[in-house]
N, C-alpha and C. Protein backbone atom coordinates (compact mmCIF):
# COMPACT_ATOMS: atom_id res chain seq x y z
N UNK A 1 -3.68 3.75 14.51
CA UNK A 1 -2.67 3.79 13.49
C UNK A 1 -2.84 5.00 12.58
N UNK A 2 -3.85 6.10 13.38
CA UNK A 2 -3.62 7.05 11.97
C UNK A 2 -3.19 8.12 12.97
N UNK A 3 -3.57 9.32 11.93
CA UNK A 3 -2.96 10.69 12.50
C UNK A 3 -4.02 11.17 13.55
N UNK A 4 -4.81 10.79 13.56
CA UNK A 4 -5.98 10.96 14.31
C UNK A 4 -5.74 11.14 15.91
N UNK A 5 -4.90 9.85 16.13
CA UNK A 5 -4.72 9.56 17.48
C UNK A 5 -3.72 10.20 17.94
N UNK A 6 -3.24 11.02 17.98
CA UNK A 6 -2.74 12.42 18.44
C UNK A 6 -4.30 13.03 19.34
N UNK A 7 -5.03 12.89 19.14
CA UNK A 7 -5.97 13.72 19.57
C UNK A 7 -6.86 12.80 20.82
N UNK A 8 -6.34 11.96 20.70
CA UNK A 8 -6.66 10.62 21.82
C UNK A 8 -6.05 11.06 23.04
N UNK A 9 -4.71 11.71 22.66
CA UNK A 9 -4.12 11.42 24.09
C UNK A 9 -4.67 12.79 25.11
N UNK A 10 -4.10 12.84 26.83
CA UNK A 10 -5.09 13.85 26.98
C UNK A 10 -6.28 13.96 27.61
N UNK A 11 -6.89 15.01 28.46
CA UNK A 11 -7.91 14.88 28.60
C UNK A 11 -8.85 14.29 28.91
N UNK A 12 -9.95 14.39 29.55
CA UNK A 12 -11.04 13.34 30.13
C UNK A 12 -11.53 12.57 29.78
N UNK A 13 -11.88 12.97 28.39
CA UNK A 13 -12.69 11.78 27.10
C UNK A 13 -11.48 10.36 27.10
N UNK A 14 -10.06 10.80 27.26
CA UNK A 14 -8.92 9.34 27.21
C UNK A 14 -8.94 9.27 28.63
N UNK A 15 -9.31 9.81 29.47
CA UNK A 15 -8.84 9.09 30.69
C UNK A 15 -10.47 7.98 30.93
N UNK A 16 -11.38 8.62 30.53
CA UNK A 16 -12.70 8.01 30.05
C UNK A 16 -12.80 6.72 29.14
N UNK A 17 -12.23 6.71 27.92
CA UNK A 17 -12.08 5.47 27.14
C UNK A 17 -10.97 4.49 27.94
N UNK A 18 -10.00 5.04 28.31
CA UNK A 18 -9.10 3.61 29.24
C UNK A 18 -9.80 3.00 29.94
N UNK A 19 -10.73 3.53 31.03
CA UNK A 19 -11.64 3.07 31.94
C UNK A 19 -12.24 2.07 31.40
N UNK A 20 -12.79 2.62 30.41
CA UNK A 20 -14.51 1.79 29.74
C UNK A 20 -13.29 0.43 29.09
N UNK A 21 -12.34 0.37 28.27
CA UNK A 21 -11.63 -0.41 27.83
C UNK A 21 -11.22 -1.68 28.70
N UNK A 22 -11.03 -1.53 29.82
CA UNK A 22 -10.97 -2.50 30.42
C UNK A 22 -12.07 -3.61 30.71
N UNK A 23 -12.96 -2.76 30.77
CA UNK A 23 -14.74 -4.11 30.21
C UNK A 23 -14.90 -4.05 29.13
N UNK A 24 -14.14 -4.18 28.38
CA UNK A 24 -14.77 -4.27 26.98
C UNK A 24 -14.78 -5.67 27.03
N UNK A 25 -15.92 -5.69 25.91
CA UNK A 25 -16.31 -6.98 25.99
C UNK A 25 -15.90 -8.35 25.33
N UNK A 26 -15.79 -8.96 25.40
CA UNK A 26 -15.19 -10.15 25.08
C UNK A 26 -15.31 -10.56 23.27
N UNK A 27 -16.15 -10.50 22.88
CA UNK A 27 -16.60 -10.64 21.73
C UNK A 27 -15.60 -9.63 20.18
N UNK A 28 -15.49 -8.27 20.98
CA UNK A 28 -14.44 -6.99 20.63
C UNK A 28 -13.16 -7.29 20.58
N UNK A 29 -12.80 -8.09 21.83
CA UNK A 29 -11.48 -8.11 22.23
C UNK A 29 -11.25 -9.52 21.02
N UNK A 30 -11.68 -10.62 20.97
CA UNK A 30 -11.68 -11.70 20.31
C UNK A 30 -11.74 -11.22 18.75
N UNK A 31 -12.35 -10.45 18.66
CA UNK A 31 -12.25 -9.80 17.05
C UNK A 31 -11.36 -9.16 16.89
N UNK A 32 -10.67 -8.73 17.77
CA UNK A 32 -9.29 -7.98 17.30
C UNK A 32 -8.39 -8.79 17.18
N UNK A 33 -8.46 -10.14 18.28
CA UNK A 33 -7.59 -10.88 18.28
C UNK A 33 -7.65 -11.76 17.40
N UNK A 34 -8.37 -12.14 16.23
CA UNK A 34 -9.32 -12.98 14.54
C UNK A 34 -8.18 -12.01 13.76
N UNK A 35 -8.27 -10.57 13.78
CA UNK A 35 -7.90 -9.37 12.76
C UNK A 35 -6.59 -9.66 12.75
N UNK A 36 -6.38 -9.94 14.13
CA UNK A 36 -4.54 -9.83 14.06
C UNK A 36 -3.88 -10.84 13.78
N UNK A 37 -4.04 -12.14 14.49
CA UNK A 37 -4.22 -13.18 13.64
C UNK A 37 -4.00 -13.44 12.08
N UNK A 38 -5.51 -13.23 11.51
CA UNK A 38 -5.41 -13.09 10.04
C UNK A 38 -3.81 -12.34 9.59
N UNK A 39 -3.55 -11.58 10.07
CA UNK A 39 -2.50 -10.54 9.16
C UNK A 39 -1.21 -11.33 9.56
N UNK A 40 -1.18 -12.41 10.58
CA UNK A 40 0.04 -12.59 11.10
C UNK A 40 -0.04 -13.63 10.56
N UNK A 41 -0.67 -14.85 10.34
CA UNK A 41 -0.98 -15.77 9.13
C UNK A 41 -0.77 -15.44 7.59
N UNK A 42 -0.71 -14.69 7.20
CA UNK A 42 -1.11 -14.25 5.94
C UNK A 42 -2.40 -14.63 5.34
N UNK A 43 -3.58 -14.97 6.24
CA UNK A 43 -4.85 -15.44 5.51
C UNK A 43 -5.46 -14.18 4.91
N UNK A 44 -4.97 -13.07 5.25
CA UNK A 44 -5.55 -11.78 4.73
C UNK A 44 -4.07 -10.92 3.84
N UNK A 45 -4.29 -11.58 1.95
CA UNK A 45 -3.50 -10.70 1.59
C UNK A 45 -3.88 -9.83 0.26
N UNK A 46 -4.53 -9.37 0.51
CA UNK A 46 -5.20 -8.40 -0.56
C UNK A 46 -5.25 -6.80 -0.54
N UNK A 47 -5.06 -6.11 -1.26
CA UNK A 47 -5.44 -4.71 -0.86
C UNK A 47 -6.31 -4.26 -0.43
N UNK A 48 -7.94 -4.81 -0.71
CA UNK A 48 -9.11 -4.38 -0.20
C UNK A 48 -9.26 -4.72 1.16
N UNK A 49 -8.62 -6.20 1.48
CA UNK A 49 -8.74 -6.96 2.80
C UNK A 49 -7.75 -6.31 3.47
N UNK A 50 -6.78 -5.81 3.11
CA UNK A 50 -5.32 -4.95 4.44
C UNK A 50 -5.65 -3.72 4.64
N UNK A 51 -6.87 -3.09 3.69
CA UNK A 51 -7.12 -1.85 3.85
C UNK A 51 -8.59 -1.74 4.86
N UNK A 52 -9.18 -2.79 4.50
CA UNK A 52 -10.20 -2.88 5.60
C UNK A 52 -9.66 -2.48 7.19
N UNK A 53 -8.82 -4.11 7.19
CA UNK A 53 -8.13 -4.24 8.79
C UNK A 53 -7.22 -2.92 9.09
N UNK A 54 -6.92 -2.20 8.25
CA UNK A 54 -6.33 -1.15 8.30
C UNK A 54 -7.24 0.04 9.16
N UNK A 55 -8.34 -0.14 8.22
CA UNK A 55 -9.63 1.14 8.74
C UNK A 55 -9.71 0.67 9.86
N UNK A 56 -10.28 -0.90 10.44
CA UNK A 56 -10.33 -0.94 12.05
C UNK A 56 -9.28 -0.47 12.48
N UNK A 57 -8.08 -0.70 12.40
CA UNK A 57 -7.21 -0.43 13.51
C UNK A 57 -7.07 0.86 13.76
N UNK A 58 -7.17 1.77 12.69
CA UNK A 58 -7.17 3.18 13.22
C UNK A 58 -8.00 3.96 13.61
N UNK A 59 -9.35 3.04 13.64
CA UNK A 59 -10.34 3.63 14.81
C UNK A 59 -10.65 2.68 16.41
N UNK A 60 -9.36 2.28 16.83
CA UNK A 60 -9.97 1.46 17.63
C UNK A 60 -9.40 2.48 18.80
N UNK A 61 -10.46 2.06 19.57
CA UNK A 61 -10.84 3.17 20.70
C UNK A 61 -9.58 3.18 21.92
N UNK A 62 -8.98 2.23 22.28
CA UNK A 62 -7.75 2.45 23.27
C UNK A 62 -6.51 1.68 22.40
N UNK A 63 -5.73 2.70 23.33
CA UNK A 63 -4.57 2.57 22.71
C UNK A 63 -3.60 1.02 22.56
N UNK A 64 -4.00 0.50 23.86
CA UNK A 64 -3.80 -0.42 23.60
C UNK A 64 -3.92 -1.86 22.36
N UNK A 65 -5.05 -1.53 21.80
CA UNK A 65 -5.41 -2.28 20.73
C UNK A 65 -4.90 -1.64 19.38
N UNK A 66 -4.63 -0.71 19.49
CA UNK A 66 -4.39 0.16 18.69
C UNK A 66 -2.92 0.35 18.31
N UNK A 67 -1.89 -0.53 19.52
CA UNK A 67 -0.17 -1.22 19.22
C UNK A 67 -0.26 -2.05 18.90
N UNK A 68 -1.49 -3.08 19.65
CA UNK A 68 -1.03 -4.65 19.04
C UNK A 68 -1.61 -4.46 17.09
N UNK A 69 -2.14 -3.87 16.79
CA UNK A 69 -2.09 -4.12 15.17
C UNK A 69 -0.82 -3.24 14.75
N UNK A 70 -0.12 -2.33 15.48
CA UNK A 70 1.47 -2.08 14.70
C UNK A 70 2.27 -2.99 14.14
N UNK A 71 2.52 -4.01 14.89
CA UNK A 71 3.73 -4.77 14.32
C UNK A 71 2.93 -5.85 13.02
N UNK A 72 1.62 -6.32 13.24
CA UNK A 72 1.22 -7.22 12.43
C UNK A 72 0.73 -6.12 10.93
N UNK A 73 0.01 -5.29 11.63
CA UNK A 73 0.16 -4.68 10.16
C UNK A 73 1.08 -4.30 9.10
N UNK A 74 1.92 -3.58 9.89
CA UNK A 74 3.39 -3.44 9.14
C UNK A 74 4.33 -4.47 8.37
N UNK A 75 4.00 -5.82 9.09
CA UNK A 75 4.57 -7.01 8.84
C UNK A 75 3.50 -7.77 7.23
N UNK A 76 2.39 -7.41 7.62
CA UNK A 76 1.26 -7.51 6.34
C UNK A 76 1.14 -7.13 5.12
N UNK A 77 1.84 -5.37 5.31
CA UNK A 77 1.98 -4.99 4.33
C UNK A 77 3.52 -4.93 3.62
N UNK A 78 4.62 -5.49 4.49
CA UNK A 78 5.61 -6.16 3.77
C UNK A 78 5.22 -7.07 3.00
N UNK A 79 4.67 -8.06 4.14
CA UNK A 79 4.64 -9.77 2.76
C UNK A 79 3.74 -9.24 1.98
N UNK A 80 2.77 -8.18 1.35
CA UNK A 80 1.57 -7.72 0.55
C UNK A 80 2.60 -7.54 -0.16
N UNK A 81 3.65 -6.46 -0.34
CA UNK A 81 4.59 -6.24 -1.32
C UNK A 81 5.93 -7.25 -1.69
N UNK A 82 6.13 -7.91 -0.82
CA UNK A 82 7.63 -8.55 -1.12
C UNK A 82 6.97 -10.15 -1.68
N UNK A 83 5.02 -10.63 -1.64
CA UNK A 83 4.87 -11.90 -1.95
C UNK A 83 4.43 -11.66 -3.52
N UNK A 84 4.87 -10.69 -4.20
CA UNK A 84 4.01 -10.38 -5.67
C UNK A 84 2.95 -9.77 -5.71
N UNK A 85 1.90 -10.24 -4.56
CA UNK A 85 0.90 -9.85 -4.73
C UNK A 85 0.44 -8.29 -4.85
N UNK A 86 1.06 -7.56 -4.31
CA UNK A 86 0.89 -6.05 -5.04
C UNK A 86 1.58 -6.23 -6.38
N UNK A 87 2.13 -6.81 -7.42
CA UNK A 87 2.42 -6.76 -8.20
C UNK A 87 1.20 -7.25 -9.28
N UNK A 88 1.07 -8.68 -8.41
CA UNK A 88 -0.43 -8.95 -9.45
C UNK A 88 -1.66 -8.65 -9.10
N UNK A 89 -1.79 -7.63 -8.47
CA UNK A 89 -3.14 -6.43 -8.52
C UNK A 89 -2.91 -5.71 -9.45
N UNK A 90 -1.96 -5.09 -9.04
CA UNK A 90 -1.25 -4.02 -10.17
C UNK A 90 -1.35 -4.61 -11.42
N UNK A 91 -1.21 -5.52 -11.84
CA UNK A 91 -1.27 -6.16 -13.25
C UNK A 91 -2.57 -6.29 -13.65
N UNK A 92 -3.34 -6.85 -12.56
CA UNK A 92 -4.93 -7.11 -12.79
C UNK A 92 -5.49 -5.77 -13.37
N UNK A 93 -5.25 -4.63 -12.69
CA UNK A 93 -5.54 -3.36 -13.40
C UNK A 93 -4.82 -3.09 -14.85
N UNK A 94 -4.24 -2.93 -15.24
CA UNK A 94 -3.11 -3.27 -16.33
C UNK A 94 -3.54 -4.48 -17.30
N UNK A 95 -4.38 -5.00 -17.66
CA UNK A 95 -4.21 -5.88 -18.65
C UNK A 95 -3.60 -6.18 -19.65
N UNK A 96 -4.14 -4.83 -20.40
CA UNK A 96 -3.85 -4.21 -21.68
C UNK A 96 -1.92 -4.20 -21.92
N UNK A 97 -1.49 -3.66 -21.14
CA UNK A 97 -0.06 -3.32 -20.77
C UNK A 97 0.28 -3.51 -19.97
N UNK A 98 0.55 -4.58 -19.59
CA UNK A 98 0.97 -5.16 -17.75
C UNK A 98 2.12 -4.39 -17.48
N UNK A 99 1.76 -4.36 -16.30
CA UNK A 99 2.78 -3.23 -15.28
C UNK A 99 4.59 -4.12 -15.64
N UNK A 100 5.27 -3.07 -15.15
CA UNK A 100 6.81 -3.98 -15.32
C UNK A 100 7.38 -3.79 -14.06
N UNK A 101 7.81 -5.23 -13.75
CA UNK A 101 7.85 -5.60 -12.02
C UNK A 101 9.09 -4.85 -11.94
N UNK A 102 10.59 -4.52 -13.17
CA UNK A 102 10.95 -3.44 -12.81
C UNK A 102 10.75 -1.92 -11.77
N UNK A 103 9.95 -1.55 -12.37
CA UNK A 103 9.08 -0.24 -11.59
C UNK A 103 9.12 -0.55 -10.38
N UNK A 104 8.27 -1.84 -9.99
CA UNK A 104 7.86 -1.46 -8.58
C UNK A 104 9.19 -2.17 -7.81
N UNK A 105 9.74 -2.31 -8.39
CA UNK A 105 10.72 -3.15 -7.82
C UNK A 105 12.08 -2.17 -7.48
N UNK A 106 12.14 -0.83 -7.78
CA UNK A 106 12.86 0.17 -8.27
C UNK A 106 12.12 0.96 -6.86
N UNK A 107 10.70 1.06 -6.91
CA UNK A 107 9.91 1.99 -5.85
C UNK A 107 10.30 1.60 -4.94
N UNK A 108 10.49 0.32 -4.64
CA UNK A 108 10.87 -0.83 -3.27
C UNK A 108 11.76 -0.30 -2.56
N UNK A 109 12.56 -0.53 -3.73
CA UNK A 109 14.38 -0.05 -3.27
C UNK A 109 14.51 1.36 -2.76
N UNK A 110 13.94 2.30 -3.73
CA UNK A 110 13.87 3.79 -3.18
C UNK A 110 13.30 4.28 -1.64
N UNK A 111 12.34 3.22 -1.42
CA UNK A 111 11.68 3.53 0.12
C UNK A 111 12.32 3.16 0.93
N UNK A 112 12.88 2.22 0.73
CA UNK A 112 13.71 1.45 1.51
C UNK A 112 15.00 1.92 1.69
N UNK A 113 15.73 3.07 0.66
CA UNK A 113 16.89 3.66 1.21
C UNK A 113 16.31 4.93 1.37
N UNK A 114 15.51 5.65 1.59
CA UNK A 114 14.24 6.78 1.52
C UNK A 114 14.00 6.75 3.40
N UNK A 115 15.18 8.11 4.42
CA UNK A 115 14.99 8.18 5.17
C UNK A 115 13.60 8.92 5.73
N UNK A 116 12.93 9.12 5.20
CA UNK A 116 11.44 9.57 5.09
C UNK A 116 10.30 8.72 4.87
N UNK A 117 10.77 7.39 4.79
CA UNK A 117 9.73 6.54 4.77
C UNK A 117 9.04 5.57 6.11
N UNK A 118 9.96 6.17 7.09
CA UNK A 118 9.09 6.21 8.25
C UNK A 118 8.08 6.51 8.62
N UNK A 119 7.34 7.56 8.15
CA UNK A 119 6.53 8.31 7.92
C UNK A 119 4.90 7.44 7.72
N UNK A 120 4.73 6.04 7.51
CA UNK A 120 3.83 5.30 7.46
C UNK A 120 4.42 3.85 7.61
N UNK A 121 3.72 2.81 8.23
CA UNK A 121 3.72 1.66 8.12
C UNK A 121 3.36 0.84 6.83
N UNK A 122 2.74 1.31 5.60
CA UNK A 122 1.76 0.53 5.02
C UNK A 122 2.85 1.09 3.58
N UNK A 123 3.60 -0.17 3.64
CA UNK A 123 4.77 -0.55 2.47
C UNK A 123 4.18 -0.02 1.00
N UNK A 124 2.97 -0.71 0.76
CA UNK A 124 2.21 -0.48 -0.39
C UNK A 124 1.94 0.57 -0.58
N UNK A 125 1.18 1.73 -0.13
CA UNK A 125 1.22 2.75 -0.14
C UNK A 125 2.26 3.75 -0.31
N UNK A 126 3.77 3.58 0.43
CA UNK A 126 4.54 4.55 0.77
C UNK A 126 5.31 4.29 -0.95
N UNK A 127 5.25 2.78 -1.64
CA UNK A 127 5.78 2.34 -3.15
C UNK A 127 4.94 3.07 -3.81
N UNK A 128 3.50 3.20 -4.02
CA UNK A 128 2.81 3.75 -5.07
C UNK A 128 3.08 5.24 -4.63
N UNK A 129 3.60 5.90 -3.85
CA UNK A 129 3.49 7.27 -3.42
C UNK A 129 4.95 7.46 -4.38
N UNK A 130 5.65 6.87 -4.01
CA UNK A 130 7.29 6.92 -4.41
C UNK A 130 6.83 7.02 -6.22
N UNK A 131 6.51 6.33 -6.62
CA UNK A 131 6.34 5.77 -7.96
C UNK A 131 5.88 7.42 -8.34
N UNK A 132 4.99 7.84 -7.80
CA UNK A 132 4.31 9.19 -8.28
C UNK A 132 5.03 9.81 -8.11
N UNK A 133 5.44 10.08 -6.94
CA UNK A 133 6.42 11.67 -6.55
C UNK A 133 7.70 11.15 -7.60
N UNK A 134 8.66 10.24 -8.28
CA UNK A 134 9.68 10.30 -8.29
C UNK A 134 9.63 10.43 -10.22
N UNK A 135 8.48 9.90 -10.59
CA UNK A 135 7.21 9.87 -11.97
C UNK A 135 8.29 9.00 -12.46
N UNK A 136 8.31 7.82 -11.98
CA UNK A 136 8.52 6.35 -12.58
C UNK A 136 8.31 6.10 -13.41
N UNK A 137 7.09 5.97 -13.55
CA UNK A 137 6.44 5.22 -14.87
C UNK A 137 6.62 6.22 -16.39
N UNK A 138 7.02 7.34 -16.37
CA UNK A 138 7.18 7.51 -17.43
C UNK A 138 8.53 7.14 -17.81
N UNK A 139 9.27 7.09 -17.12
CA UNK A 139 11.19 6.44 -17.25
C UNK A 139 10.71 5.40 -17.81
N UNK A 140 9.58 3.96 -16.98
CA UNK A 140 9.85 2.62 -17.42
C UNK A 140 9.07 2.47 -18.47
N UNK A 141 8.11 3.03 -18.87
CA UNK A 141 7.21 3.26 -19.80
C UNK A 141 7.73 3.17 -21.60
N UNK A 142 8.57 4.21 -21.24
CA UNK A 142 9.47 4.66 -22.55
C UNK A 142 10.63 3.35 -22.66
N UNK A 143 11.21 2.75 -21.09
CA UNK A 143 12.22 1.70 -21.61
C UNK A 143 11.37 0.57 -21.82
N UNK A 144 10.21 0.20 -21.34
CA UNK A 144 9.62 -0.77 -22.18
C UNK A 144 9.16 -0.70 -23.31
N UNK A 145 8.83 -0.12 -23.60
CA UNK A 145 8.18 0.49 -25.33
C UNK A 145 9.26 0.14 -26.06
N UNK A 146 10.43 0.68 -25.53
CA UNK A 146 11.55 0.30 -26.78
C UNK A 146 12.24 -1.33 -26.67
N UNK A 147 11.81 -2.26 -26.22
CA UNK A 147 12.39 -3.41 -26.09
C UNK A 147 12.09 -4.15 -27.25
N UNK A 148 12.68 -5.04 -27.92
CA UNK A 148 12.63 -5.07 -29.15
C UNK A 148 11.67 -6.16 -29.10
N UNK A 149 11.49 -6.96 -27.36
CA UNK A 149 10.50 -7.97 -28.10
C UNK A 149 9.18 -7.99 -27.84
N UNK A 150 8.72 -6.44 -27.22
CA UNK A 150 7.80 -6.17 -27.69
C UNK A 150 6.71 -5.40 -29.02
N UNK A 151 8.05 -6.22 -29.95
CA UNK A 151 7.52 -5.48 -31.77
C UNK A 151 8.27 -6.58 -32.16
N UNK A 152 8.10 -7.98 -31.91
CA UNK A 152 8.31 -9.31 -32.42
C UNK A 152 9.57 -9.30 -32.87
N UNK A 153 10.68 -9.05 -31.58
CA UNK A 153 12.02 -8.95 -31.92
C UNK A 153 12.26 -7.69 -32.86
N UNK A 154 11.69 -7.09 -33.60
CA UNK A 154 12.41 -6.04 -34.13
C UNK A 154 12.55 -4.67 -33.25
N UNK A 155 13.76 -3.44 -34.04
CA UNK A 155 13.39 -2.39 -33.20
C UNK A 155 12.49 -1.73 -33.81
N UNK A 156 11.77 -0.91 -33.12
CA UNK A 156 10.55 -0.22 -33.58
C UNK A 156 11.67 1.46 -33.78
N UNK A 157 10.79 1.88 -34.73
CA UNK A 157 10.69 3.08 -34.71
C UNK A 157 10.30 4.47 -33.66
N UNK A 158 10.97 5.64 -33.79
CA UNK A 158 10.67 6.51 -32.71
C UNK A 158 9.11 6.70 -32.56
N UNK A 159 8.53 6.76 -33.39
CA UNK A 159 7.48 7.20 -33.27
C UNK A 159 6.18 5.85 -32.72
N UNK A 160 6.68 4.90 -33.15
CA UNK A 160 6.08 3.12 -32.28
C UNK A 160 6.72 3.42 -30.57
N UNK A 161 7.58 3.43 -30.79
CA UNK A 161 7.83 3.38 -29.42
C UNK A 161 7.32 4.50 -28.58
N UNK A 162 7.09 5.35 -29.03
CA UNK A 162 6.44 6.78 -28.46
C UNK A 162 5.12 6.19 -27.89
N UNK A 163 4.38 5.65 -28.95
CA UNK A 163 3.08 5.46 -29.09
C UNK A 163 2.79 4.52 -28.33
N UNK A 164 3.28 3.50 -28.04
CA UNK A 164 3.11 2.36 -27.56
C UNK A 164 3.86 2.78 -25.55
N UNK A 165 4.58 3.77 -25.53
CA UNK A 165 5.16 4.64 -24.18
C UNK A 165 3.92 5.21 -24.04
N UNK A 166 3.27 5.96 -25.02
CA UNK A 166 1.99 6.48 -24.29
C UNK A 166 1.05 5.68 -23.64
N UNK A 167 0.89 4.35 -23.83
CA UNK A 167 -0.14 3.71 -23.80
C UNK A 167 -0.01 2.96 -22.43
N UNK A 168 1.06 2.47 -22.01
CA UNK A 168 2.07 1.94 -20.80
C UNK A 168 1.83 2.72 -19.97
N UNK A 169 1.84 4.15 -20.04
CA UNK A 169 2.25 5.18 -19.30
C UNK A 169 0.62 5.50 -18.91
N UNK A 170 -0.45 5.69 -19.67
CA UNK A 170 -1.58 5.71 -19.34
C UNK A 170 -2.08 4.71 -18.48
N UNK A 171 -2.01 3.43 -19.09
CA UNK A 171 -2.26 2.09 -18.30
C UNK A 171 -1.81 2.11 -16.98
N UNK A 172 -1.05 2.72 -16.47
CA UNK A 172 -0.31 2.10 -15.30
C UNK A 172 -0.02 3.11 -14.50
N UNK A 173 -0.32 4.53 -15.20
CA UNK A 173 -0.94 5.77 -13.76
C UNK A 173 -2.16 5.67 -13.30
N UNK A 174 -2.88 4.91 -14.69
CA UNK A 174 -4.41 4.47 -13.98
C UNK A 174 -4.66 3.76 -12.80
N UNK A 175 -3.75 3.07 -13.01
CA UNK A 175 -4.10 1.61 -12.29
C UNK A 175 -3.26 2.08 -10.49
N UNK A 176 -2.48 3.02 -10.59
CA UNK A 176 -1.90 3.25 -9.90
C UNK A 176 -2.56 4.50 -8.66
N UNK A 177 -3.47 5.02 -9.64
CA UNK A 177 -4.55 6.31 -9.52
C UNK A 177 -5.68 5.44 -8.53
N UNK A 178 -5.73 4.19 -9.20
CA UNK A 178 -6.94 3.57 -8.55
C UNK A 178 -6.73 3.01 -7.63
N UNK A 179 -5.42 2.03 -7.67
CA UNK A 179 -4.86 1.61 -6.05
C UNK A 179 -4.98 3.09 -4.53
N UNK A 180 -4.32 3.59 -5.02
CA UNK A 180 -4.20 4.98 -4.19
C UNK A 180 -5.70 5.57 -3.46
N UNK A 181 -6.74 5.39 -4.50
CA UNK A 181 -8.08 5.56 -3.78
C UNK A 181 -8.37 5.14 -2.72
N UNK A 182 -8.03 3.62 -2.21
CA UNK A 182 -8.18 3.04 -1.34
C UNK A 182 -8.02 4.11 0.07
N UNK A 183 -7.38 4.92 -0.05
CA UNK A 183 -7.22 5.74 1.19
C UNK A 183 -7.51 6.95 1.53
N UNK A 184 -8.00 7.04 1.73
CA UNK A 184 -8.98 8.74 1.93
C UNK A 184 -7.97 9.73 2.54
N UNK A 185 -7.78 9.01 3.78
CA UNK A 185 -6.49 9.59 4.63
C UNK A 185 -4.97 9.08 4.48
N UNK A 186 -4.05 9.26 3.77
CA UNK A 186 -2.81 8.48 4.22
C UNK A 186 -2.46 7.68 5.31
N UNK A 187 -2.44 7.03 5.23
CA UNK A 187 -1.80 5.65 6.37
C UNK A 187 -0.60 6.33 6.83
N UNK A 188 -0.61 7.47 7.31
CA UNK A 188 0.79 7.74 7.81
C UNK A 188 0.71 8.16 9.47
N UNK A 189 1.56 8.25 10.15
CA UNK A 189 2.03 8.52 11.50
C UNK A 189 1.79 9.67 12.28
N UNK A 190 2.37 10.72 10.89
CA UNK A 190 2.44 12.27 11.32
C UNK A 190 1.78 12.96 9.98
């Protein structure tokens, strides 16, 4: 599943791993088939846990194993985004100023009419990418700051709402900075 496997195809070393793939051993094959499983269950829905099964799949040695986690992963990291739960990670980082499901809910939509978002399977990722490149959070930042009921129904002043936009806006590139670590390499295709 990564960019890597471009470099799989080819050559003696792949006509070499198909071979050996066919004895692979039982124990391998059964663990892939636990991994995939999990993701097709939803018993695995976390960022740390989709990014794990993520790292196996894009080093697994034939290609074959290496389709059957396409559809379940992809399908994983939908329900990761469409069950909240990237929302309440995102929040978990965010305490202080919880994220506004606006935002990501806005990133959603953009990828999703975003003919370039083919470009990776891993939903979560391609939203926090969107969020950055399109600089979201300072748009929702500033319209939450000014909502009146976060200054106990009243309106705040330019300079409250500034202040309190800065603070939103810090909170939640952080948190967004830190999700994004998770990947060394982009989860993408090409």
């Amino acid at each position: 599943m990564s960019s890597s496997r471009s470099g799989r195809s080819g050559g003696s070393s792949s006509h070499h791993r198909s071979s050996k793939s066919s004895k692979k051993p039982r124990a391998v094959q059964r663990s892939i088939q636990q991994l995939i499983e999990s993701l097709e269950t939803h018993r695995v829905n976390t960022l740390t846990e989709l990014c794990r099964i993520e790292r196996v799949a894009a080093t697994c040695e034939n290609e074959e194993d290496a389709l059957a986690f396409q559809g379940p992963m992809t399908a994983a990291w939908d329900y990761y985004v469409k069950s909240n739960q990237f929302l309440t990670e995102l929040r978990g980082l965010t305490r202080s100023y919880p994220l506004c499901s606006d935002l990501l809910y806005d990133a959603h939509v953009r990828v999703r009419n975003d003919p370039n978002s083919n470009k990776s399977w891993n939903l979560a990722w391609l939203c926090l990418v969107k969020i950055q490149e399109d600089d979201l959070v300072s748009g929702y930042a500033a319209l939450e700051a000014t909502k009146p009921e976060m200054w106990g129904g009243r309106e705040p002043s330019t300079d409250e709402a500034a202040q309190l936009g800065a603070c939103f806006e810090y909170e939640w590139n952080k948190a967004i900075d830190t999700m994004l670590r998770h990947w060394s390499v982009p989860p993408t295709w090409f």
